[in-house]
PDB file of N, CA and C in Angstrom:
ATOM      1  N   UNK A   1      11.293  -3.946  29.849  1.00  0.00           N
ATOM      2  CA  UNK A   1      10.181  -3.197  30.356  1.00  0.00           C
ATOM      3  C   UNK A   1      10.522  -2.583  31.711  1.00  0.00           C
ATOM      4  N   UNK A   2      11.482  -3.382  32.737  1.00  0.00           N
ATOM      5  CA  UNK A   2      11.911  -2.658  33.757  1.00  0.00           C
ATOM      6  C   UNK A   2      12.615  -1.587  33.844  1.00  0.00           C
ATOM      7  N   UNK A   3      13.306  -1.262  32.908  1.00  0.00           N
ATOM      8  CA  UNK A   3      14.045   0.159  32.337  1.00  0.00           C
ATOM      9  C   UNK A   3      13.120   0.930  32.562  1.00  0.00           C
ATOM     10  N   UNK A   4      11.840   0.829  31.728  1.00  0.00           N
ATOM     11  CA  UNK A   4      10.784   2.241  31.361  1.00  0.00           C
ATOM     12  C   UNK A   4      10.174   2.565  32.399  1.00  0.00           C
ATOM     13  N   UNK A   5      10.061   1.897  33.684  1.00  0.00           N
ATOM     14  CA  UNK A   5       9.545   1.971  34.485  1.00  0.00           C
ATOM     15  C   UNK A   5      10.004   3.378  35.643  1.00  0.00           C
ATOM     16  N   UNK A   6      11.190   3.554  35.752  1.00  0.00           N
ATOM     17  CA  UNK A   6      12.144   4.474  36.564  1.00  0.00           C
ATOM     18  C   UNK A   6      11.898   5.634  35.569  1.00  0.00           C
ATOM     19  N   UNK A   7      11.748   5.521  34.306  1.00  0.00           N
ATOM     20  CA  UNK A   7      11.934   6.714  33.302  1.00  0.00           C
ATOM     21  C   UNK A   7      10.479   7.687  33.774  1.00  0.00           C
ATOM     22  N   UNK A   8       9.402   6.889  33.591  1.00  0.00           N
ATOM     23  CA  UNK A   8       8.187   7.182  33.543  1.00  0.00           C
ATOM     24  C   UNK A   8       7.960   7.904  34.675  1.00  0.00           C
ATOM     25  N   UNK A   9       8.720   6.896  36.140  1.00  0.00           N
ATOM     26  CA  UNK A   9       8.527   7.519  37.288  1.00  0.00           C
ATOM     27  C   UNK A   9       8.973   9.189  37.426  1.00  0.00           C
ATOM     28  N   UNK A  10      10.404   8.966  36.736  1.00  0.00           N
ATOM     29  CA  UNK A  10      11.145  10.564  36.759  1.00  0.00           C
ATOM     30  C   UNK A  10      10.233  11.604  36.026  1.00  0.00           C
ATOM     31  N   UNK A  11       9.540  11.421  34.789  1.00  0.00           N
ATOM     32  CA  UNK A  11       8.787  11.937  34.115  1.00  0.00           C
ATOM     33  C   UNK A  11       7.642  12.676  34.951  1.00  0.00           C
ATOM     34  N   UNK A  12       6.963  11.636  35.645  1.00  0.00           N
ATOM     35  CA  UNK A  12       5.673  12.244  36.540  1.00  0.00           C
ATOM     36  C   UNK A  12       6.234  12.710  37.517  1.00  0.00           C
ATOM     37  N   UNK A  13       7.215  12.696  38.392  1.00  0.00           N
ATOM     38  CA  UNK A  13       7.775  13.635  39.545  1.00  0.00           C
ATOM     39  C   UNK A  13       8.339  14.875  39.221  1.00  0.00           C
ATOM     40  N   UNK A  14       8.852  15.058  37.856  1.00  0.00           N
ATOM     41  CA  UNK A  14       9.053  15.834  36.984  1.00  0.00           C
ATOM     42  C   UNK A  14       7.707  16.831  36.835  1.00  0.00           C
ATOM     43  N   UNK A  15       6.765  16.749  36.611  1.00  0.00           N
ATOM     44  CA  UNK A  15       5.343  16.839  35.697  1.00  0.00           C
ATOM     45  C   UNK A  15       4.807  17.361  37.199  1.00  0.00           C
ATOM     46  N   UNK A  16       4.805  16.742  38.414  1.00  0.00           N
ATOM     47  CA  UNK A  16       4.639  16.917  39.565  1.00  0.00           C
ATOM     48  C   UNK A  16       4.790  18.211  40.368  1.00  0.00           C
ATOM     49  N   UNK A  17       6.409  18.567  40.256  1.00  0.00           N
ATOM     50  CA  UNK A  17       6.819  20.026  40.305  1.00  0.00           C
ATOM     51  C   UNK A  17       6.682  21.113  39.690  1.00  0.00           C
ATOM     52  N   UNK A  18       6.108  21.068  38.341  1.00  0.00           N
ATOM     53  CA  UNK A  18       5.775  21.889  37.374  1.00  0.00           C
ATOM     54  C   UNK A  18       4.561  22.910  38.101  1.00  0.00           C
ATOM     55  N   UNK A  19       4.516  23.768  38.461  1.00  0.00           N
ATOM     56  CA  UNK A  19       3.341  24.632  38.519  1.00  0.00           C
ATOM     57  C   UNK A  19       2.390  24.878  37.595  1.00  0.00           C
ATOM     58  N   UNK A  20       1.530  25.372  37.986  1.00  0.00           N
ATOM     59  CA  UNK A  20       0.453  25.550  36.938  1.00  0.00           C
ATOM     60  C   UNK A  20       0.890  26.341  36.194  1.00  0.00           C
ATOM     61  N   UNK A  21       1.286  27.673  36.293  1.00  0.00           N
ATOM     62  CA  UNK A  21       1.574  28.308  35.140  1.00  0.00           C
ATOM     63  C   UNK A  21       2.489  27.713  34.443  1.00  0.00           C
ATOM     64  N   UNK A  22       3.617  27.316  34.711  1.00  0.00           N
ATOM     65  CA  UNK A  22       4.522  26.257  33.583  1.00  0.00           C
ATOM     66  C   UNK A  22       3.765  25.076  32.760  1.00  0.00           C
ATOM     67  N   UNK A  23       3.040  24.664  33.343  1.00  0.00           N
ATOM     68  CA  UNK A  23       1.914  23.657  32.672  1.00  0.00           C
ATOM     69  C   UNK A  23       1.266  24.796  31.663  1.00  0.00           C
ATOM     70  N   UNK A  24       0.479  25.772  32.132  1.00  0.00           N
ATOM     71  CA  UNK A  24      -0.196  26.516  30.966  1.00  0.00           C
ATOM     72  C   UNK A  24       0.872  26.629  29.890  1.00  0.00           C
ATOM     73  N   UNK A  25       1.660  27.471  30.292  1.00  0.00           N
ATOM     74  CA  UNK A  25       3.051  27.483  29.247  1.00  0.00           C
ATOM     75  C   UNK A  25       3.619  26.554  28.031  1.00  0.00           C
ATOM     76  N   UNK A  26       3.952  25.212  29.055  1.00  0.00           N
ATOM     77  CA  UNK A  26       3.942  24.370  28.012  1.00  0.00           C
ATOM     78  C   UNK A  26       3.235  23.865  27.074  1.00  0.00           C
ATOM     79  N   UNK A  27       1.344  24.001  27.882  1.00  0.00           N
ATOM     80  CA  UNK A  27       0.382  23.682  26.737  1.00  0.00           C
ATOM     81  C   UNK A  27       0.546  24.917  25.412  1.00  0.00           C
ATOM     82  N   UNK A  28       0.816  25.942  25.757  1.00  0.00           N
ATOM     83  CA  UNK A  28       0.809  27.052  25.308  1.00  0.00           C
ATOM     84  C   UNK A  28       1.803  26.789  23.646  1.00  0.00           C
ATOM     85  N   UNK A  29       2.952  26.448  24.121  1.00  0.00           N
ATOM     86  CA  UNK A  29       3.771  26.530  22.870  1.00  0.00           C
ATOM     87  C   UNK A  29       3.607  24.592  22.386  1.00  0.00           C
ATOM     88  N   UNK A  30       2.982  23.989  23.130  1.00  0.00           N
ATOM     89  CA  UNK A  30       2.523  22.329  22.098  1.00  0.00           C
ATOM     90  C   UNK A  30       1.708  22.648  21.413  1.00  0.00           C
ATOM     91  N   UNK A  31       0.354  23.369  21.545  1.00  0.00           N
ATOM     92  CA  UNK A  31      -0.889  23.377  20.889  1.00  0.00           C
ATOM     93  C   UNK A  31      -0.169  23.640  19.353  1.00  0.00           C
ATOM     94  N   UNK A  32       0.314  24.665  19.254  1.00  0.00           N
ATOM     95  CA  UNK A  32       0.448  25.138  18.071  1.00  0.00           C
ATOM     96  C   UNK A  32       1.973  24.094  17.333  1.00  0.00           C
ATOM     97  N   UNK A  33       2.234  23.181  17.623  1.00  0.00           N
ATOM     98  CA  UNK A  33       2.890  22.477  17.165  1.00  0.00           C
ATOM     99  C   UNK A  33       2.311  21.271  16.478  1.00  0.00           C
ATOM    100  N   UNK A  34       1.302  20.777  17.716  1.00  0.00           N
ATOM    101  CA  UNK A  34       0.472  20.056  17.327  1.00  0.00           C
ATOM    102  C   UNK A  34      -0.620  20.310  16.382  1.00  0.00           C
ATOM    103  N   UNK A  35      -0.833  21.446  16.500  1.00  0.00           N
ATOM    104  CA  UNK A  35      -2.168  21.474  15.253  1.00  0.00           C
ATOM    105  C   UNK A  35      -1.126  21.793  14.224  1.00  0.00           C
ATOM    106  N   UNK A  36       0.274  22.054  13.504  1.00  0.00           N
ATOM    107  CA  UNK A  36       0.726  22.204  12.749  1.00  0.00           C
ATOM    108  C   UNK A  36       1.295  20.463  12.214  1.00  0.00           C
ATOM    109  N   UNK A  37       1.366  19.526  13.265  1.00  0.00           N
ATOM    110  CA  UNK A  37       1.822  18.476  13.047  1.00  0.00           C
ATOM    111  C   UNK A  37       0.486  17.509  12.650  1.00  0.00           C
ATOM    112  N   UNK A  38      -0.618  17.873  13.578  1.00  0.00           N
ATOM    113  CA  UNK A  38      -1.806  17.137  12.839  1.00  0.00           C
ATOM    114  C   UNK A  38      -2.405  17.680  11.321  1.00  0.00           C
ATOM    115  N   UNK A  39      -1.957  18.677  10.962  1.00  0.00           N
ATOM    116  CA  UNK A  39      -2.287  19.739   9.695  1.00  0.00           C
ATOM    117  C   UNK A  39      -1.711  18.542   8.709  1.00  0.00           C
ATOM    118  N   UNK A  40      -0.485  18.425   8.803  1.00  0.00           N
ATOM    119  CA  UNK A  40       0.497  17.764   7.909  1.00  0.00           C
ATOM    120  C   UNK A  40       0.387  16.639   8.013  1.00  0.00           C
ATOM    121  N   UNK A  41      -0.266  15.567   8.780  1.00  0.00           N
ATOM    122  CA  UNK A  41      -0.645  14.523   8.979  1.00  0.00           C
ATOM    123  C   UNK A  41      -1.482  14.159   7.937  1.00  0.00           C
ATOM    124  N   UNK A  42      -2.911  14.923   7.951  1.00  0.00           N
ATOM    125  CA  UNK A  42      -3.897  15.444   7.017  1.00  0.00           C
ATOM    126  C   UNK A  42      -3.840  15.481   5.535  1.00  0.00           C
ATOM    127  N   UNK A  43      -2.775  16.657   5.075  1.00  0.00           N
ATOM    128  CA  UNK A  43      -2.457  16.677   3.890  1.00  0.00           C
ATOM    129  C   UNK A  43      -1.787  15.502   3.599  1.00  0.00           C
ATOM    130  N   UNK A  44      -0.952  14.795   4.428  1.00  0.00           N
ATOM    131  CA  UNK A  44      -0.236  13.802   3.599  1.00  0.00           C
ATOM    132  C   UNK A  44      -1.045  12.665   3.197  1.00  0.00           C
ATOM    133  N   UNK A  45      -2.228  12.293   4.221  1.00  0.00           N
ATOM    134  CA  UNK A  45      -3.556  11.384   4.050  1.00  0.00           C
ATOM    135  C   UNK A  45      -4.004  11.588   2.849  1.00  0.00           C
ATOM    136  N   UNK A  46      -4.298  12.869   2.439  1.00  0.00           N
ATOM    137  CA  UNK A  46      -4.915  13.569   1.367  1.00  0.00           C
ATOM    138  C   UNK A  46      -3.987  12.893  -0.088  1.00  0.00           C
ATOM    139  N   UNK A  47      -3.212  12.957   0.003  1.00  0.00           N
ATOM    140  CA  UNK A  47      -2.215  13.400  -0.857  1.00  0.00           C
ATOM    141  C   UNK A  47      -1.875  11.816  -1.160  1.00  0.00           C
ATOM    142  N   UNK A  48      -1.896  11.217   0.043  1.00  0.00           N
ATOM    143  CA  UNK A  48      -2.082   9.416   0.028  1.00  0.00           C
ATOM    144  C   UNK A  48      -2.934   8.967  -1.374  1.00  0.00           C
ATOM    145  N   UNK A  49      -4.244   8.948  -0.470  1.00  0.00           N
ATOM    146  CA  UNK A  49      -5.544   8.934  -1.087  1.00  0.00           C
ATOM    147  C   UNK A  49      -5.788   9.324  -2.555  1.00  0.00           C
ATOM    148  N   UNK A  50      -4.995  10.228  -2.502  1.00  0.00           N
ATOM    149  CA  UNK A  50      -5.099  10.940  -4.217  1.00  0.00           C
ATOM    150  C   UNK A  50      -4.484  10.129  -5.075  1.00  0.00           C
ATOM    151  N   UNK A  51      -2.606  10.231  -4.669  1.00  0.00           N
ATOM    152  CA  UNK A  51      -2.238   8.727  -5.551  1.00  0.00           C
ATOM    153  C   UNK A  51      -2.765   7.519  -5.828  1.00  0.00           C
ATOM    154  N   UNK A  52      -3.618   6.877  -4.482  1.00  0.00           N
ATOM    155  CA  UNK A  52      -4.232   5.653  -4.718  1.00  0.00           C
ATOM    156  C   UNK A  52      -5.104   5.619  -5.796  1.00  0.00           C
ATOM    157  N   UNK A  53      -5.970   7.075  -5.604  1.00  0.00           N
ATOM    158  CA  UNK A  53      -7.232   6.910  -6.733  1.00  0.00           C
ATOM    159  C   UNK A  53      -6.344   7.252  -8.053  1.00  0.00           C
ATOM    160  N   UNK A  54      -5.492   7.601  -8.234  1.00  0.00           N
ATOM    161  CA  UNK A  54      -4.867   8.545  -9.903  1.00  0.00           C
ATOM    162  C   UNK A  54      -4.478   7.003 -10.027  1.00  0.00           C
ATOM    163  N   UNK A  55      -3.593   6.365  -9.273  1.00  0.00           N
ATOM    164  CA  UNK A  55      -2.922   4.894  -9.711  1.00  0.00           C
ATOM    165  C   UNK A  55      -4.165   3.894 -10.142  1.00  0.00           C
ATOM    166  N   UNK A  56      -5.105   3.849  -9.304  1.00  0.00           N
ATOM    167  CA  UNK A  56      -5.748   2.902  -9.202  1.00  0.00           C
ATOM    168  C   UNK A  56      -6.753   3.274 -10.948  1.00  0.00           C
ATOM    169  N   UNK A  57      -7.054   4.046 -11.277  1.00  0.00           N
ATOM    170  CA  UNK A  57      -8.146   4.875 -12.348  1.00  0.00           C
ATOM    171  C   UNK A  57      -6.905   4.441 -13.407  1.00  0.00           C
ATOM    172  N   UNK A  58      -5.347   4.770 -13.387  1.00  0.00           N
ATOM    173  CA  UNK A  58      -4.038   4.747 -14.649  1.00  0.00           C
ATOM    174  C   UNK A  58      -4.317   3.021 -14.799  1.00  0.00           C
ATOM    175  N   UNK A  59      -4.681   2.233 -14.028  1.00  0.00           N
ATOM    176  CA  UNK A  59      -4.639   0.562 -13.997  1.00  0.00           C
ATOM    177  C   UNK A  59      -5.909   0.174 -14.456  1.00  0.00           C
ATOM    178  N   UNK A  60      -7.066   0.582 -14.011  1.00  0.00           N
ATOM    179  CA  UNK A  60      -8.336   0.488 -14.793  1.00  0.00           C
ATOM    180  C   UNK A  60      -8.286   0.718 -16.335  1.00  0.00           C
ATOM    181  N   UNK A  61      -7.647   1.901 -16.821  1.00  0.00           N
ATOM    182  CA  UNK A  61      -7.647   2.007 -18.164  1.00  0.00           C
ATOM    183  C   UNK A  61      -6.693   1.478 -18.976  1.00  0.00           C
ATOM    184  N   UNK A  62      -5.255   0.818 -18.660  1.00  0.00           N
ATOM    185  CA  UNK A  62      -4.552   0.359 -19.269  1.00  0.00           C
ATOM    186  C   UNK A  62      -5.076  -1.337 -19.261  1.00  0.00           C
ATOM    187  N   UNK A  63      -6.092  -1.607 -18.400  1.00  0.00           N
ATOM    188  CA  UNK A  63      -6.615  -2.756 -18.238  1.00  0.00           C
ATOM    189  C   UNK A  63      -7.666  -3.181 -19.451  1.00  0.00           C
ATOM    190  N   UNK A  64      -8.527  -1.789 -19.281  1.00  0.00           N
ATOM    191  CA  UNK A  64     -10.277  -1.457 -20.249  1.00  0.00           C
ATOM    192  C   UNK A  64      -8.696  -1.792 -22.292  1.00  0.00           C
ATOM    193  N   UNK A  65      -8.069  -1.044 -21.996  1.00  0.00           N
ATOM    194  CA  UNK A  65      -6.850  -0.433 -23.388  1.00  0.00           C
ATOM    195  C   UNK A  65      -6.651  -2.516 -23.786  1.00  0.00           C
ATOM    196  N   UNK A  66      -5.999  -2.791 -22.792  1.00  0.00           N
ATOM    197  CA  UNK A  66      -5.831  -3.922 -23.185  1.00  0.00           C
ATOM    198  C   UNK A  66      -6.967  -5.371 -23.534  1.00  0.00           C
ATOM    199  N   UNK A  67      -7.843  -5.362 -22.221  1.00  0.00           N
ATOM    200  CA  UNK A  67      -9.436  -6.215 -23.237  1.00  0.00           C
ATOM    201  C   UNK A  67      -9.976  -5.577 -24.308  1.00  0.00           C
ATOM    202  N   UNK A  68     -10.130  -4.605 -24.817  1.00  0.00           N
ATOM    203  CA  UNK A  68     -10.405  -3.938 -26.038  1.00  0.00           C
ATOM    204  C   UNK A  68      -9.678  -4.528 -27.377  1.00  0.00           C
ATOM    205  N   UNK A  69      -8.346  -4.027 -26.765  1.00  0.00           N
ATOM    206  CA  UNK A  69      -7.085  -4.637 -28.114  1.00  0.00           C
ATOM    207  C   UNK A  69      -7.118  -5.885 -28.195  1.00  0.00           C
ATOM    208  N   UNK A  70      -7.289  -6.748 -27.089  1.00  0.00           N
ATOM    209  CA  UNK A  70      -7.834  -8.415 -27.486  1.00  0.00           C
ATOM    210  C   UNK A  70      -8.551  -8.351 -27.918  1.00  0.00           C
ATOM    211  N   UNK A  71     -10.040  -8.222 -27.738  1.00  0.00           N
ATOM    212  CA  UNK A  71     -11.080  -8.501 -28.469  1.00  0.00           C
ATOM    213  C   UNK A  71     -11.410  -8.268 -29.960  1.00  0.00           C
ATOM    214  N   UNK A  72     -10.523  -6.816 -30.392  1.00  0.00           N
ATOM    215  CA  UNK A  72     -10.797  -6.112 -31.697  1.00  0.00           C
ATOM    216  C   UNK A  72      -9.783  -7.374 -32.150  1.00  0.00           C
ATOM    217  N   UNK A  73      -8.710  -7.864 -31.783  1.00  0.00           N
ATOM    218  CA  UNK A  73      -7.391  -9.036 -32.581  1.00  0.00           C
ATOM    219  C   UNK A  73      -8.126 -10.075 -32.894  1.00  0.00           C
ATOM    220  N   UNK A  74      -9.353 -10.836 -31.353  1.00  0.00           N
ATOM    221  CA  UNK A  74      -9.916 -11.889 -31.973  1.00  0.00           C
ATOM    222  C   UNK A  74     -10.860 -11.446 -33.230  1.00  0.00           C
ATOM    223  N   UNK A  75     -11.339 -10.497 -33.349  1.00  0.00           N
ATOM    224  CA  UNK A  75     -12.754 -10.430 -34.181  1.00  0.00           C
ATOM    225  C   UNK A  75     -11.761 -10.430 -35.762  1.00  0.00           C
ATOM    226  N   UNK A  76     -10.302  -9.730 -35.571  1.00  0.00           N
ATOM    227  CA  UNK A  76     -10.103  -9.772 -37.267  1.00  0.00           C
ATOM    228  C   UNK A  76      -9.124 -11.093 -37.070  1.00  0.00           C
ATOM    229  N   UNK A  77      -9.276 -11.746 -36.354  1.00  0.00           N
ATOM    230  CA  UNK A  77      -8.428 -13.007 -36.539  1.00  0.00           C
ATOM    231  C   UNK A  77      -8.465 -14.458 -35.959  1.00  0.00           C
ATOM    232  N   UNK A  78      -9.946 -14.433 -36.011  1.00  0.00           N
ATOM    233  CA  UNK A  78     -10.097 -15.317 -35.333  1.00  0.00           C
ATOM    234  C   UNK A  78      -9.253 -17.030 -35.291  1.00  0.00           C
ATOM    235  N   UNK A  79      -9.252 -17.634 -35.980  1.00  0.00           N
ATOM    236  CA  UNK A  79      -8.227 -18.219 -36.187  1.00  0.00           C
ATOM    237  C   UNK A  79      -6.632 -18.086 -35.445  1.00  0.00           C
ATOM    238  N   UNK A  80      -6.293 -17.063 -35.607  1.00  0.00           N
ATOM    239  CA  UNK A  80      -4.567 -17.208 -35.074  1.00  0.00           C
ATOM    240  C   UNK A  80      -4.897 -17.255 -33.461  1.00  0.00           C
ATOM    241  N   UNK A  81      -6.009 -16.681 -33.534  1.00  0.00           N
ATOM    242  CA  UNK A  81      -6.382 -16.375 -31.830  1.00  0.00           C
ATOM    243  C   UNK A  81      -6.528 -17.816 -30.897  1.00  0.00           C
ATOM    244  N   UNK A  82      -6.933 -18.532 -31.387  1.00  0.00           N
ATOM    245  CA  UNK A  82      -7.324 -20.062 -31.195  1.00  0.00           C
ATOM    246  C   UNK A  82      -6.204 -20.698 -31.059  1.00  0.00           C
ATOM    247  N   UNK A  83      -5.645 -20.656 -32.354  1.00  0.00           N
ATOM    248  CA  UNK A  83      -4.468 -21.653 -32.059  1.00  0.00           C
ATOM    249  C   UNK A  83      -3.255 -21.150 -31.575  1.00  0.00           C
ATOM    250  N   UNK A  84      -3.311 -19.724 -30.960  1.00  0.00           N
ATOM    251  CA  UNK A  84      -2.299 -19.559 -30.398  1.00  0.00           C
ATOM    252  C   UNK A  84      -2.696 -19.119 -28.575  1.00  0.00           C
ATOM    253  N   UNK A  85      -4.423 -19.481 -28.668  1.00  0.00           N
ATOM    254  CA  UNK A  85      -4.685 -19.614 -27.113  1.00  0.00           C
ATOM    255  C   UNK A  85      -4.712 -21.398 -26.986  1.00  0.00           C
ATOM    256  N   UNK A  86      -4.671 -22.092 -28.008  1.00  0.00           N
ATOM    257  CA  UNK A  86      -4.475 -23.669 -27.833  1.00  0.00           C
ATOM    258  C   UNK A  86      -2.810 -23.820 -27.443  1.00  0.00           C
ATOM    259  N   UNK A  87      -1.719 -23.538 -28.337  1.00  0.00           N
ATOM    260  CA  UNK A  87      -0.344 -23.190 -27.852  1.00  0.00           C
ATOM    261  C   UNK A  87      -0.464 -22.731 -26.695  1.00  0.00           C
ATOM    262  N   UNK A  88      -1.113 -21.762 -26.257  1.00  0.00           N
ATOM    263  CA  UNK A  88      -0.493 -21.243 -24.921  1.00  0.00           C
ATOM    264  C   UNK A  88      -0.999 -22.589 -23.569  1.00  0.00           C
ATOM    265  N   UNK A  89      -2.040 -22.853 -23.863  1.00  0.00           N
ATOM    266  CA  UNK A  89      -2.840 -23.744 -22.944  1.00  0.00           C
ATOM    267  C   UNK A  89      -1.781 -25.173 -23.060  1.00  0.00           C
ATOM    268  N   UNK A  90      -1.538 -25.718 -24.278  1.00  0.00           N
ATOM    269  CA  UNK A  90      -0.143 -26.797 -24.367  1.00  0.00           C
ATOM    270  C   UNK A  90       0.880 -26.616 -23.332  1.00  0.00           C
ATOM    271  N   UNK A  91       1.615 -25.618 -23.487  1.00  0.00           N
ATOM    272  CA  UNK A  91       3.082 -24.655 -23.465  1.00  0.00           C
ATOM    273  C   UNK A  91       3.016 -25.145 -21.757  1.00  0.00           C
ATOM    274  N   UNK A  92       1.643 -24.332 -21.180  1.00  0.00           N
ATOM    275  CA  UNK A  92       0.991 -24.456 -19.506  1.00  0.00           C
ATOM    276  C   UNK A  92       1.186 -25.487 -19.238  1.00  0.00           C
ATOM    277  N   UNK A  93       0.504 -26.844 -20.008  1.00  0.00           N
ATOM    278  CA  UNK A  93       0.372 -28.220 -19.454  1.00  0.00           C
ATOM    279  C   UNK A  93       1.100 -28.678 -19.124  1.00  0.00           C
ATOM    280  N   UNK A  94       2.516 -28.557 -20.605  1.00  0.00           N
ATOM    281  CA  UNK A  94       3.642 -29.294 -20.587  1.00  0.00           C
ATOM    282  C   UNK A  94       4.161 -28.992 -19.295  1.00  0.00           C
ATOM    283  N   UNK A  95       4.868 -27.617 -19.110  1.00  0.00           N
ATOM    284  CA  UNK A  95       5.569 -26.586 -17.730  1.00  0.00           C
ATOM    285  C   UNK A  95       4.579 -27.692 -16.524  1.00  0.00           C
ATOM    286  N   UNK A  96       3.543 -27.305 -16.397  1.00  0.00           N
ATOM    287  CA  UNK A  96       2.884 -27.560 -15.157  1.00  0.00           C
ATOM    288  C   UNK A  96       3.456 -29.462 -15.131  1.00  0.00           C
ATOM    289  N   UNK A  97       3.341 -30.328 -15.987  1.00  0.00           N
ATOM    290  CA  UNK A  97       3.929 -31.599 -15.825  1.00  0.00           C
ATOM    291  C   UNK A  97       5.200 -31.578 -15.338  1.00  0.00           C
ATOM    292  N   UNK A  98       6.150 -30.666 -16.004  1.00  0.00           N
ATOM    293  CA  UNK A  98       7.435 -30.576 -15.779  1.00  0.00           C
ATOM    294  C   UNK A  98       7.551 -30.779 -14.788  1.00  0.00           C
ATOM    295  N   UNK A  99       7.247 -29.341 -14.058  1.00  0.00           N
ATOM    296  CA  UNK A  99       7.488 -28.798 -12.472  1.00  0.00           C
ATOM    297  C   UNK A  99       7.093 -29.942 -11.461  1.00  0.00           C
ATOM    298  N   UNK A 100       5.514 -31.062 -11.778  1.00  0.00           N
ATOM    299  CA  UNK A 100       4.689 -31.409 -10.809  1.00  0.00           C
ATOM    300  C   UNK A 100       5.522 -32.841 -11.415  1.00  0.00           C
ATOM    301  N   UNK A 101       6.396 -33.767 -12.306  1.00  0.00           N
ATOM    302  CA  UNK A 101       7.564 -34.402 -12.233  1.00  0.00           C
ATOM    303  C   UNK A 101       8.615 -34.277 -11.317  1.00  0.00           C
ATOM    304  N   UNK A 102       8.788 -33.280 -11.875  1.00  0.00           N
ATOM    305  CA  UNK A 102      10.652 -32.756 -10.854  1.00  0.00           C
ATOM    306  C   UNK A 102       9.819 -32.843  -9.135  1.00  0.00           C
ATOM    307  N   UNK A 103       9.251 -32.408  -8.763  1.00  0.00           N
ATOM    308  CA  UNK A 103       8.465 -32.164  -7.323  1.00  0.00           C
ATOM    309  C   UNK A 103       8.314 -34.161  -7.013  1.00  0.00           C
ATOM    310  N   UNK A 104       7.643 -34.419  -7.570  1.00  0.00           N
ATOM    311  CA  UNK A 104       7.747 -35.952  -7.053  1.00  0.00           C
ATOM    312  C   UNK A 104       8.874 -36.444  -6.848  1.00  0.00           C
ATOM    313  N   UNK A 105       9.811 -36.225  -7.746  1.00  0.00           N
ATOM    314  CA  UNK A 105      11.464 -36.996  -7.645  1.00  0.00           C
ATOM    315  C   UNK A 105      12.231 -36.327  -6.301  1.00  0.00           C
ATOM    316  N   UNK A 106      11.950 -34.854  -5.599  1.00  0.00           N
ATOM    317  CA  UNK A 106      12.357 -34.662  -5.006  1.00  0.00           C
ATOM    318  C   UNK A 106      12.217 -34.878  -3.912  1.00  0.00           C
TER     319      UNK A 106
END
């Protein structure tokens, strides 16, 4: 932080000697940099925002696509649906014993 300190100083003694018209001047050719740099700031926000909502709306419907396709599988099958959400719930238990075994021994 003691570095920035001498910099800053040179900066404002700098800024100091500047006359007014060089001050107008320089505001003169920033403005229009800056409103070209806050422009593009803007659009890219925009342009942010847009992906979020297109991504976020592509995940909603591949979400709505997929509870649909479950539900229409349980209704013509009910049966396989059961015993292969009973398998899956087993498959969990066993794994989850596994892991929460091995974790004690270690």
């Amino acid at each position: 932080m003691s570095s920035v300190k001498p910099i800053q100083q040179g900066v404002n003694e700098s800024l100091d000697h500047l006359s007014d018209s060089s001050m107008t001047e320089v505001r003169g050719r920033a403005a229009p940099v800056l409103n070209r740099l806050a422009t593009q700031a803007t659009d890219w926000t925009h342009r942010a925002v847009d992906a979020m909502r297109d991504g976020s709306h592509r995940v909603r419907q591949t979400a709505t696509k997929a509870s649909n396709s479950t539900v229409s599988y349980i209704k013509e099958e009910p049966v396989k649906a059961v015993l292969m959400a009973a398998a899956a719930g087993a498959a969990l238990t066993v794994l989850t014993r596994l892991l929460s075994s091995r974790n004690r021994r270690d």
